[in-house]
PDB file of N, CA and C in Angstrom:
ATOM      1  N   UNK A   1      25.054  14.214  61.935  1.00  0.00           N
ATOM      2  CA  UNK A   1      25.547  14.666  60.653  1.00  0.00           C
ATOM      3  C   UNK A   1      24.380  15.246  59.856  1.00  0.00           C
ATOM      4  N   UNK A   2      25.078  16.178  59.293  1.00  0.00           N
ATOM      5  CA  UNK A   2      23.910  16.978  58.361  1.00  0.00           C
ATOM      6  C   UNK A   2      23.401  15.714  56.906  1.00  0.00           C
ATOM      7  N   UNK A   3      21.859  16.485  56.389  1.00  0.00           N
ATOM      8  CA  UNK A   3      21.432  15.556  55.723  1.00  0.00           C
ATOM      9  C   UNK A   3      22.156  16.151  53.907  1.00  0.00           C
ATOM     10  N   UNK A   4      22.305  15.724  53.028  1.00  0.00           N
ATOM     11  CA  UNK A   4      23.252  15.784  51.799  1.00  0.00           C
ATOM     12  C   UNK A   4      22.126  16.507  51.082  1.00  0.00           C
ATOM     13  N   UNK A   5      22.834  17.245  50.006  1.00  0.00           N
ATOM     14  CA  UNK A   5      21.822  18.051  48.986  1.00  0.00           C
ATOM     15  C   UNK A   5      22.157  17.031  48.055  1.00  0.00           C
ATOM     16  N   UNK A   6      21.252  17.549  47.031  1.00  0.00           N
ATOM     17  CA  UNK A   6      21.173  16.793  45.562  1.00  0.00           C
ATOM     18  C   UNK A   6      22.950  16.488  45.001  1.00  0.00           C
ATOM     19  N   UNK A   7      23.282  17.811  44.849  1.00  0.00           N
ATOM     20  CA  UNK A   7      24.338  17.811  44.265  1.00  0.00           C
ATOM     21  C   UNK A   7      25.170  16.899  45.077  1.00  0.00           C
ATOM     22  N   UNK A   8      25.488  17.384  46.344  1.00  0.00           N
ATOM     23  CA  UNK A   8      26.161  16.552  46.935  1.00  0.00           C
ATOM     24  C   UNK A   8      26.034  14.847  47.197  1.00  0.00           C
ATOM     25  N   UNK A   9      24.890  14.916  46.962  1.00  0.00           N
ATOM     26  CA  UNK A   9      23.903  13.095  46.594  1.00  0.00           C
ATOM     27  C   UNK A   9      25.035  12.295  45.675  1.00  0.00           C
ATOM     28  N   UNK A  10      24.759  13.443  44.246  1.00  0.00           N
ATOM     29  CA  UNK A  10      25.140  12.801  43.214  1.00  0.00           C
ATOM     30  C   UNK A  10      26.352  12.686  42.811  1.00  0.00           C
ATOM     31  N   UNK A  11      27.321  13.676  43.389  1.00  0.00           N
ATOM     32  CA  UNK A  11      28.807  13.559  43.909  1.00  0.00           C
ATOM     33  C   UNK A  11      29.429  12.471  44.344  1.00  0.00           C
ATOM     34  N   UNK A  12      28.526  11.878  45.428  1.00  0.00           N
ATOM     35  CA  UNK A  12      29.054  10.575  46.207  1.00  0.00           C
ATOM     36  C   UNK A  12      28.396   9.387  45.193  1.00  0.00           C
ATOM     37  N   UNK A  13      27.482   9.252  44.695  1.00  0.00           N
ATOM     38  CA  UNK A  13      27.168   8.454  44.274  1.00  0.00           C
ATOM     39  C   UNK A  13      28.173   8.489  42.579  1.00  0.00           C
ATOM     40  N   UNK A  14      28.585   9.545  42.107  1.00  0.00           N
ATOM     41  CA  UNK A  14      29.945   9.236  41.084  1.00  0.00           C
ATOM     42  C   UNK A  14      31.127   8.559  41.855  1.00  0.00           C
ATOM     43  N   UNK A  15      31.509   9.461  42.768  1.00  0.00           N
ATOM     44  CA  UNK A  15      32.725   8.709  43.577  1.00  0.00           C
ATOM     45  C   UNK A  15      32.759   6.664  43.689  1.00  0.00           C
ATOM     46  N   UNK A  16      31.573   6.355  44.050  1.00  0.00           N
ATOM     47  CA  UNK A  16      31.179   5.396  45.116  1.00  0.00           C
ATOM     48  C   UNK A  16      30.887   4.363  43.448  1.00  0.00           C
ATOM     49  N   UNK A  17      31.122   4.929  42.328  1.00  0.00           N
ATOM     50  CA  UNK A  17      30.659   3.765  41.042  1.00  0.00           C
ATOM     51  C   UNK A  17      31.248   3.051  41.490  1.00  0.00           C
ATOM     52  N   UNK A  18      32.867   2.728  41.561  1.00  0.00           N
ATOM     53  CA  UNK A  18      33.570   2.127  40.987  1.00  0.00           C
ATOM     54  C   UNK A  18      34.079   1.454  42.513  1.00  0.00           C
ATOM     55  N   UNK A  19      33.710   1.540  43.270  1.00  0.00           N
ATOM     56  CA  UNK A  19      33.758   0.905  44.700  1.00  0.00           C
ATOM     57  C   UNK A  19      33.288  -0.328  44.744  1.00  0.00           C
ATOM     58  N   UNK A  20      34.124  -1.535  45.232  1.00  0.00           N
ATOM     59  CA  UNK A  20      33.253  -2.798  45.648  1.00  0.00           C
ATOM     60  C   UNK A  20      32.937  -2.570  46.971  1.00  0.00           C
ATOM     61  N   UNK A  21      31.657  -3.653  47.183  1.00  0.00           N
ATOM     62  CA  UNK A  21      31.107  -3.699  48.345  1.00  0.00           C
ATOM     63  C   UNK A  21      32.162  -4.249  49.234  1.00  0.00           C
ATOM     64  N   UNK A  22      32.582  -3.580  50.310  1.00  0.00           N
ATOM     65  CA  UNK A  22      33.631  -3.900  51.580  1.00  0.00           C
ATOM     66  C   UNK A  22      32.912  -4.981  52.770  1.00  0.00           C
ATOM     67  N   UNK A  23      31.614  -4.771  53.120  1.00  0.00           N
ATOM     68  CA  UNK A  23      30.497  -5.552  53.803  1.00  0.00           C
ATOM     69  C   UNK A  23      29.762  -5.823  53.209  1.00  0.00           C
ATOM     70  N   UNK A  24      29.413  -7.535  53.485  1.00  0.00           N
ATOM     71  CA  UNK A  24      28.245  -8.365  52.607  1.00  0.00           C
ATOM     72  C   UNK A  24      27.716  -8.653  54.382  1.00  0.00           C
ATOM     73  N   UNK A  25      26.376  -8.819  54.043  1.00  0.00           N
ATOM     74  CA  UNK A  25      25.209  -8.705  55.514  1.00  0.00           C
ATOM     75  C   UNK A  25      24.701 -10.283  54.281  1.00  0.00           C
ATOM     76  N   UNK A  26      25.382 -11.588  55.209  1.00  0.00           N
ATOM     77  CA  UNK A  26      24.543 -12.893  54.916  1.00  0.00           C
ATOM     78  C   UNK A  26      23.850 -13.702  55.841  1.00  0.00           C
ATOM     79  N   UNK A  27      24.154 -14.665  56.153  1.00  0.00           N
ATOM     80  CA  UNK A  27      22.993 -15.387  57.071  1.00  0.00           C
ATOM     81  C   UNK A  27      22.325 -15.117  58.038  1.00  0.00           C
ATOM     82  N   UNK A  28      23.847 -14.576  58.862  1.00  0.00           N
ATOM     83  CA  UNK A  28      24.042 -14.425  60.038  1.00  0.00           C
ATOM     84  C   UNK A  28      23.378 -12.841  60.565  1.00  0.00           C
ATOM     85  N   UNK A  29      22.967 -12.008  59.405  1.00  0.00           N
ATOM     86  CA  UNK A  29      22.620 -10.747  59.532  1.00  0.00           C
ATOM     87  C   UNK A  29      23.393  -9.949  60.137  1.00  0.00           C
ATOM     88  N   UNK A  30      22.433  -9.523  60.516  1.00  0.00           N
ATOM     89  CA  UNK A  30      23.600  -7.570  61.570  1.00  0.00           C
ATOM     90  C   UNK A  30      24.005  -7.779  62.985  1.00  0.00           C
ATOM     91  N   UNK A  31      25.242  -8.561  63.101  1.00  0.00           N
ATOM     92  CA  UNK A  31      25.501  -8.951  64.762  1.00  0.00           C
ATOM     93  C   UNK A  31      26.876  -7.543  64.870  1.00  0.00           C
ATOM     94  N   UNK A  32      27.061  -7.414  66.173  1.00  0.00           N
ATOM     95  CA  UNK A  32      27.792  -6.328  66.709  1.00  0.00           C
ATOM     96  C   UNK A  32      29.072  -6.580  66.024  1.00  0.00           C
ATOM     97  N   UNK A  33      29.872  -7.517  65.443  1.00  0.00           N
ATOM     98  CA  UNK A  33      30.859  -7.068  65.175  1.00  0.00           C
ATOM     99  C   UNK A  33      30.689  -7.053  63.635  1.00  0.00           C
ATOM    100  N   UNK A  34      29.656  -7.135  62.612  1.00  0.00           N
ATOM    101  CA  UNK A  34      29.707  -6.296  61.656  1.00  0.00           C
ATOM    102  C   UNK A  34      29.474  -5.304  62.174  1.00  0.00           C
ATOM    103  N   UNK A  35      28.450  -4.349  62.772  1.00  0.00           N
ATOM    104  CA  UNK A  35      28.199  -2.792  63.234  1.00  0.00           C
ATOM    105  C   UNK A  35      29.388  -1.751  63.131  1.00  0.00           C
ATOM    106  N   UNK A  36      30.774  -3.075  64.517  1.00  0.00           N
ATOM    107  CA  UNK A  36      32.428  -2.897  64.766  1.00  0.00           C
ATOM    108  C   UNK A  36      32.669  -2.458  63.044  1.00  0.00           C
ATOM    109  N   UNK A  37      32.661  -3.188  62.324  1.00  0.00           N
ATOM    110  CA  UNK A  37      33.269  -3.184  60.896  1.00  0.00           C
ATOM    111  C   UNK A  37      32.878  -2.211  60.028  1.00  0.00           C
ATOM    112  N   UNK A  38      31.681  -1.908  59.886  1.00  0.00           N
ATOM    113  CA  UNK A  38      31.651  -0.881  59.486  1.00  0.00           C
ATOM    114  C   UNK A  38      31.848   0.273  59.740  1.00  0.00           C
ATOM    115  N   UNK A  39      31.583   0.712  61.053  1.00  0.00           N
ATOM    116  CA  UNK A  39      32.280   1.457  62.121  1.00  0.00           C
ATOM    117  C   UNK A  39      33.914   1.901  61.687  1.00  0.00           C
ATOM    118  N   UNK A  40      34.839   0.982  61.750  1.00  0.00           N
ATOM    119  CA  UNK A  40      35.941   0.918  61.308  1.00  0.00           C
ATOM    120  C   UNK A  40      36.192   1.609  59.725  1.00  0.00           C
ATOM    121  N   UNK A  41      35.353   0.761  58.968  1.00  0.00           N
ATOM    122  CA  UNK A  41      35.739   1.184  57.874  1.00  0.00           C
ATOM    123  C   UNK A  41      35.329   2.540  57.145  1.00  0.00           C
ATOM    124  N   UNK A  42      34.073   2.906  57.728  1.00  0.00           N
ATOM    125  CA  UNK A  42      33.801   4.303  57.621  1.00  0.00           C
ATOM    126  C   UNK A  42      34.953   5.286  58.146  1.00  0.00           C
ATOM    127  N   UNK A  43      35.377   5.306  58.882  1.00  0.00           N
ATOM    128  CA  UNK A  43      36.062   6.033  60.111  1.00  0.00           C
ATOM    129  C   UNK A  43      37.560   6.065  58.962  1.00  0.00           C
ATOM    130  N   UNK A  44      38.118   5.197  58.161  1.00  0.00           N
ATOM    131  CA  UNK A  44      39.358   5.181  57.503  1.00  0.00           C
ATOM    132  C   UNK A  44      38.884   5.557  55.708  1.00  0.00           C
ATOM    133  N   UNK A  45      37.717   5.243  55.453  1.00  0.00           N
ATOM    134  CA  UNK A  45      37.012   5.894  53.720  1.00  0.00           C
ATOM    135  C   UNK A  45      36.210   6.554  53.747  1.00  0.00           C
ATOM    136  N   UNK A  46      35.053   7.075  54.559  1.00  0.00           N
ATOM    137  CA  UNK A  46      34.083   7.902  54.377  1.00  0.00           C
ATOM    138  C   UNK A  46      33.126   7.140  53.588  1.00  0.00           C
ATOM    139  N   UNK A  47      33.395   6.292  52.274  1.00  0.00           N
ATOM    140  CA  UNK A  47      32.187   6.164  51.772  1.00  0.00           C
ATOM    141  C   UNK A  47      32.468   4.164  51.436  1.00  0.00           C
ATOM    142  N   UNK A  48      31.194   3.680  51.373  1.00  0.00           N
ATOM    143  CA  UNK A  48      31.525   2.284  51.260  1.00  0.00           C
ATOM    144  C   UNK A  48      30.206   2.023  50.790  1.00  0.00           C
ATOM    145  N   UNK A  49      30.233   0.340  50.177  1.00  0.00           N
ATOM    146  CA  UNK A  49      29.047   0.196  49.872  1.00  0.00           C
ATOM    147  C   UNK A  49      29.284  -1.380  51.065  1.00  0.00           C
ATOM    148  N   UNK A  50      28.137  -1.740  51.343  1.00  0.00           N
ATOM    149  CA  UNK A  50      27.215  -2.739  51.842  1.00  0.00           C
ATOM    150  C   UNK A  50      26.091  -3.444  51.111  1.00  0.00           C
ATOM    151  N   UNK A  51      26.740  -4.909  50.866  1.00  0.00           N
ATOM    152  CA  UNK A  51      26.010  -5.765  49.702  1.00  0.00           C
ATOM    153  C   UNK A  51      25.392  -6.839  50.739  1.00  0.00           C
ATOM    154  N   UNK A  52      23.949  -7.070  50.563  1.00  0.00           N
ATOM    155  CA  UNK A  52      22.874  -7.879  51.077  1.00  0.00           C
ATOM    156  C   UNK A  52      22.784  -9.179  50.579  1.00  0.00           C
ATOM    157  N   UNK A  53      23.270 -10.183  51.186  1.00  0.00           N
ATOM    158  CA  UNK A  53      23.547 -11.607  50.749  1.00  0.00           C
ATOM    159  C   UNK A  53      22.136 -12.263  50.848  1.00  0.00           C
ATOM    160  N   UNK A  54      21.809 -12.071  52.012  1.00  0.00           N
ATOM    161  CA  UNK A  54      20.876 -12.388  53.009  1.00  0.00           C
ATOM    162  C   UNK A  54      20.380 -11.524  53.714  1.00  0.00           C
ATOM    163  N   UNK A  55      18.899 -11.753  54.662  1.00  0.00           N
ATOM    164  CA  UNK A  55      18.009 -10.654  54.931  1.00  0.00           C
ATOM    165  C   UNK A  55      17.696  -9.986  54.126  1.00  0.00           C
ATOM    166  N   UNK A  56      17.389 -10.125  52.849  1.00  0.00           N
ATOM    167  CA  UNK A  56      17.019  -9.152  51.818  1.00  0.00           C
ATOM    168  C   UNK A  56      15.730  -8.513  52.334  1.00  0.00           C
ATOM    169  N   UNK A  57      14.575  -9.484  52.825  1.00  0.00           N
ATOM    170  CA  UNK A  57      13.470  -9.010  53.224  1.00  0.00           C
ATOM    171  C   UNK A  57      13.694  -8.007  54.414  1.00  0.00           C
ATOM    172  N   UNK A  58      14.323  -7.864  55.298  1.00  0.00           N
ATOM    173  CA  UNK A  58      14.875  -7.253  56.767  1.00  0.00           C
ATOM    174  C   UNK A  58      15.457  -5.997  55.915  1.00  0.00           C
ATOM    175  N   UNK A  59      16.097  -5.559  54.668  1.00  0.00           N
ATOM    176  CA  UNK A  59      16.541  -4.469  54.758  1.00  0.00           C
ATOM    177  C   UNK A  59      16.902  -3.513  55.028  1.00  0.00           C
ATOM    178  N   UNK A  60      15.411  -2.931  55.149  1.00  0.00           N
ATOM    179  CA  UNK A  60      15.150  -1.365  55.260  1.00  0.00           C
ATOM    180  C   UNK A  60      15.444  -1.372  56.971  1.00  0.00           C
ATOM    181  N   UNK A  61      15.244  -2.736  57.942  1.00  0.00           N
ATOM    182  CA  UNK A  61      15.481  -2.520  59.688  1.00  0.00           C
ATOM    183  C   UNK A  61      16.481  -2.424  59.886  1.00  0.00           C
ATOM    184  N   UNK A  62      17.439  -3.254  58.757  1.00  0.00           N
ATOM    185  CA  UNK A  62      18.527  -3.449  59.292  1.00  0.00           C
ATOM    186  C   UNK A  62      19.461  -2.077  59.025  1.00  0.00           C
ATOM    187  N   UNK A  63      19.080  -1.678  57.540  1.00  0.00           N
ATOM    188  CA  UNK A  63      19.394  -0.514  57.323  1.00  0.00           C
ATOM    189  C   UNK A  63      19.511   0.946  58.514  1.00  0.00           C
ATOM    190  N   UNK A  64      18.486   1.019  58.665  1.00  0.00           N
ATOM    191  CA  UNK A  64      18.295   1.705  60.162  1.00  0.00           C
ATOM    192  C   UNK A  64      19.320   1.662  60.942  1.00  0.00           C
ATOM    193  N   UNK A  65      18.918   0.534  61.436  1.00  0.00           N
ATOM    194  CA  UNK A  65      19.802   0.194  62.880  1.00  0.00           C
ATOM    195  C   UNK A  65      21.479   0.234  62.154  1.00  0.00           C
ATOM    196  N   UNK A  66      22.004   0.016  61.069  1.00  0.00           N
ATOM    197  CA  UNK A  66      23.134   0.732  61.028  1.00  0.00           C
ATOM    198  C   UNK A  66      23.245   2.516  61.059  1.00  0.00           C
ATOM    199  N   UNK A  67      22.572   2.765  60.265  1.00  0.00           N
ATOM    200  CA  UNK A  67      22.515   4.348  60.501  1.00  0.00           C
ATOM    201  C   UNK A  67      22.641   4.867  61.158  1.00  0.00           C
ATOM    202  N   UNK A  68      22.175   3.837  62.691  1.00  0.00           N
ATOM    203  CA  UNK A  68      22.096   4.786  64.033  1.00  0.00           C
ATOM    204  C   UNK A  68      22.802   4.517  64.863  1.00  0.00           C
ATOM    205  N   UNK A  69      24.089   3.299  64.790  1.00  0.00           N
ATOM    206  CA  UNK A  69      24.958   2.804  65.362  1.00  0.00           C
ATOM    207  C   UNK A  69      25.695   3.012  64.842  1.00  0.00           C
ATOM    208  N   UNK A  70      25.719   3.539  63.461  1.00  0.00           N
ATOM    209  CA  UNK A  70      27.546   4.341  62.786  1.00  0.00           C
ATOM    210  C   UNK A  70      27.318   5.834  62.629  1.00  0.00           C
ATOM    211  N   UNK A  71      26.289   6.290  63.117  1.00  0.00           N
ATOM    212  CA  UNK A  71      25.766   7.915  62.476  1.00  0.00           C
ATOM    213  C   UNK A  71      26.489   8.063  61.256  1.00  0.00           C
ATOM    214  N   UNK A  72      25.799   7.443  60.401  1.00  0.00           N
ATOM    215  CA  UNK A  72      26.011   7.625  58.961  1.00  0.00           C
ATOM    216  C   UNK A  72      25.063   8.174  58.475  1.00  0.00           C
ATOM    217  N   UNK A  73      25.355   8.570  56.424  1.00  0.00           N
ATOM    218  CA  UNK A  73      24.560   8.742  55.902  1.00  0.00           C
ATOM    219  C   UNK A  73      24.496   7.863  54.491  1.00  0.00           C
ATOM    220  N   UNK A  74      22.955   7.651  54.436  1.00  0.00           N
ATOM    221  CA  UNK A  74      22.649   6.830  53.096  1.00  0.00           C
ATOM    222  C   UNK A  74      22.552   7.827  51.895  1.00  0.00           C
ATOM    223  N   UNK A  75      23.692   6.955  51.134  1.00  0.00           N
ATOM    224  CA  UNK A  75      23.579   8.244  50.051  1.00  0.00           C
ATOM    225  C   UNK A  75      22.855   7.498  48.878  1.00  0.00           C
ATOM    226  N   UNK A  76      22.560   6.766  48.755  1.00  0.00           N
ATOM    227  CA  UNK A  76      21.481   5.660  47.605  1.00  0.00           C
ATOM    228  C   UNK A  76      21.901   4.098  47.882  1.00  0.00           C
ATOM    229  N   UNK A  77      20.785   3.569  46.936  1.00  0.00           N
ATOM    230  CA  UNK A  77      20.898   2.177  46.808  1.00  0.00           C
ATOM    231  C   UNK A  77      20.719   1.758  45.174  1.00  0.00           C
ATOM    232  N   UNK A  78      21.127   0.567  45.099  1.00  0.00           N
ATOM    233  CA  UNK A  78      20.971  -0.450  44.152  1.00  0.00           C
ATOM    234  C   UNK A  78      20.825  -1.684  43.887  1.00  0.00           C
ATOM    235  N   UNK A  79      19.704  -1.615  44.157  1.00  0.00           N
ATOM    236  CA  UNK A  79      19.594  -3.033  44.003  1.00  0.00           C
ATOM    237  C   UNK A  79      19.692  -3.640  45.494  1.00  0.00           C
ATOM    238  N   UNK A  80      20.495  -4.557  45.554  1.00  0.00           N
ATOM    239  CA  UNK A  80      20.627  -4.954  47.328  1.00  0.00           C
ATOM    240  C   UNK A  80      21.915  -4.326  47.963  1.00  0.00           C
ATOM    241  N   UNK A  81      22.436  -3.546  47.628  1.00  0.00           N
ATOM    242  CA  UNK A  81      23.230  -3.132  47.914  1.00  0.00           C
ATOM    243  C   UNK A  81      23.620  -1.096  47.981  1.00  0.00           C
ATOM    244  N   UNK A  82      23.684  -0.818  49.200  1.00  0.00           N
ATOM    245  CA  UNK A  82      23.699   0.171  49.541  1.00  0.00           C
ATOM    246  C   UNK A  82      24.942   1.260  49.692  1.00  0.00           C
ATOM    247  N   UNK A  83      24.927   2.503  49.489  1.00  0.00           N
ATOM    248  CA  UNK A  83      26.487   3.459  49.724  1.00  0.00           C
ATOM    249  C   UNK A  83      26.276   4.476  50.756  1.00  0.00           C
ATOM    250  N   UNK A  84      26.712   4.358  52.175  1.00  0.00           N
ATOM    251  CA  UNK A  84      27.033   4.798  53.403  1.00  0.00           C
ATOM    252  C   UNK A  84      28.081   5.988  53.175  1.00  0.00           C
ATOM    253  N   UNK A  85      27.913   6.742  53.694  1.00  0.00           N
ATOM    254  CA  UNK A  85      28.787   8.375  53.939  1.00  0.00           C
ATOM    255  C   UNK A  85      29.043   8.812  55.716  1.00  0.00           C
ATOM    256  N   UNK A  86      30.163   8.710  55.379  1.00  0.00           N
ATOM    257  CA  UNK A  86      30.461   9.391  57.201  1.00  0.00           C
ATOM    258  C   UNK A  86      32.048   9.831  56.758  1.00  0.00           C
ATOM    259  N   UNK A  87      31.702  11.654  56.742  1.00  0.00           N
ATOM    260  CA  UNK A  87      32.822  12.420  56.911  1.00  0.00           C
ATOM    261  C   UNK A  87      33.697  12.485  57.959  1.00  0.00           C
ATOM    262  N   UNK A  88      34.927  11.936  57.708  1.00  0.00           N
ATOM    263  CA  UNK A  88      35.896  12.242  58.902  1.00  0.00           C
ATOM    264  C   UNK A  88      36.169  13.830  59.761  1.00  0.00           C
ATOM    265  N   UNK A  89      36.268  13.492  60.799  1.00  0.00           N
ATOM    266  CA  UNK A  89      35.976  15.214  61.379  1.00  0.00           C
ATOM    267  C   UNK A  89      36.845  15.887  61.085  1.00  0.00           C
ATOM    268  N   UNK A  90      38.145  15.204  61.327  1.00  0.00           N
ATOM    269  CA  UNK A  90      39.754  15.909  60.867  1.00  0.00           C
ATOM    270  C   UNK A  90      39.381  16.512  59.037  1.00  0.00           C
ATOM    271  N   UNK A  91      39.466  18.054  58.950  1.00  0.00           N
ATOM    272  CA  UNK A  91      39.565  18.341  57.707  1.00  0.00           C
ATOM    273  C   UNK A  91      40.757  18.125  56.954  1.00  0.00           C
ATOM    274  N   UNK A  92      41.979  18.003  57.351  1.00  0.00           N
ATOM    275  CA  UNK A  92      43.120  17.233  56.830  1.00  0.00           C
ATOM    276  C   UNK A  92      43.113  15.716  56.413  1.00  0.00           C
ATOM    277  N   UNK A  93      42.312  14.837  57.105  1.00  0.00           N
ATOM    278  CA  UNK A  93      42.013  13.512  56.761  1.00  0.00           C
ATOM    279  C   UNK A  93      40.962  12.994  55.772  1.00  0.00           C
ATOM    280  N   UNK A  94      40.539  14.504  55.338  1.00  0.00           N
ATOM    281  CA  UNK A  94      39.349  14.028  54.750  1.00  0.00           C
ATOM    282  C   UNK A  94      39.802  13.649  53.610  1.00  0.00           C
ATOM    283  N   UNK A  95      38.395  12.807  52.764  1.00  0.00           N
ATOM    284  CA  UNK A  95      39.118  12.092  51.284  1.00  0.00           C
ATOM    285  C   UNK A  95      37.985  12.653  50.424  1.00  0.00           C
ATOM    286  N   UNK A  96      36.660  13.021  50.663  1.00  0.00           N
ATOM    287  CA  UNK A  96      36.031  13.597  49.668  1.00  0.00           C
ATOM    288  C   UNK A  96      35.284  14.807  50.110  1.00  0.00           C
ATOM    289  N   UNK A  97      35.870  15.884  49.303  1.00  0.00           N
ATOM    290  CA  UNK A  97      35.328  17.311  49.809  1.00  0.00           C
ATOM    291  C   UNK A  97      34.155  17.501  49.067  1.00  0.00           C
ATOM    292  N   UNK A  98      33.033  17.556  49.976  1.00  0.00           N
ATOM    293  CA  UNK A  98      31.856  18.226  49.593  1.00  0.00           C
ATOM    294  C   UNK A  98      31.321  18.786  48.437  1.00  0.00           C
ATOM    295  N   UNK A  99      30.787  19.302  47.663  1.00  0.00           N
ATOM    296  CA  UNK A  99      30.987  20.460  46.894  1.00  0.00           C
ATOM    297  C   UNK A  99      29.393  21.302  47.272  1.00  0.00           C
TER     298      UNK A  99
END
């Protein structure tokens, strides 16, 4: 997936205010069937946030290693908690058009 311009940054990050976090990453950290879950839930919203219970220190690895097991994109953070972007391919399914 292509990497987001400014505008388009700040687009998702209006969309994504008012979103609760759908995945909390706690004790147990990043095992394959959160990866499954987010996976999933990208694939049906495009955009989600992911709230850090636990592993706060691990972040930025764990961060990664989702990125590259959902080919997503990070569209910012706050605090411990992060907002993921993955456009559905179907242009009929999509829920947030670009600008």
């Amino acid at each position: 997936m292509k990497n987001l311009t400014n505008s388009q940054r700040s687009y998702l990050k209006s969309q994504a205010h008012h979103l609760e976090p759908v995945i909390i990453i706690g004790k147990n950290g990043l095992t394959e069937g959160t990866i499954h879950a987010i996976q999933t839930v990208l694939e049906s919203r495009e955009l989600i946030k992911i709230k850090f219970r636990g592993h706060k220190e691990d972040k930025q690895k764990i961060l990664e290693k989702i990125l590259i097991e959902t080919v997503s994109i990070i569209v910012g953070t706050i605090g411990h908690t992060i907002i993921l972007f993955k456009q559905i391919s179907d242009p009929g399914k999509q829920i947030y058009l670009l600008p």
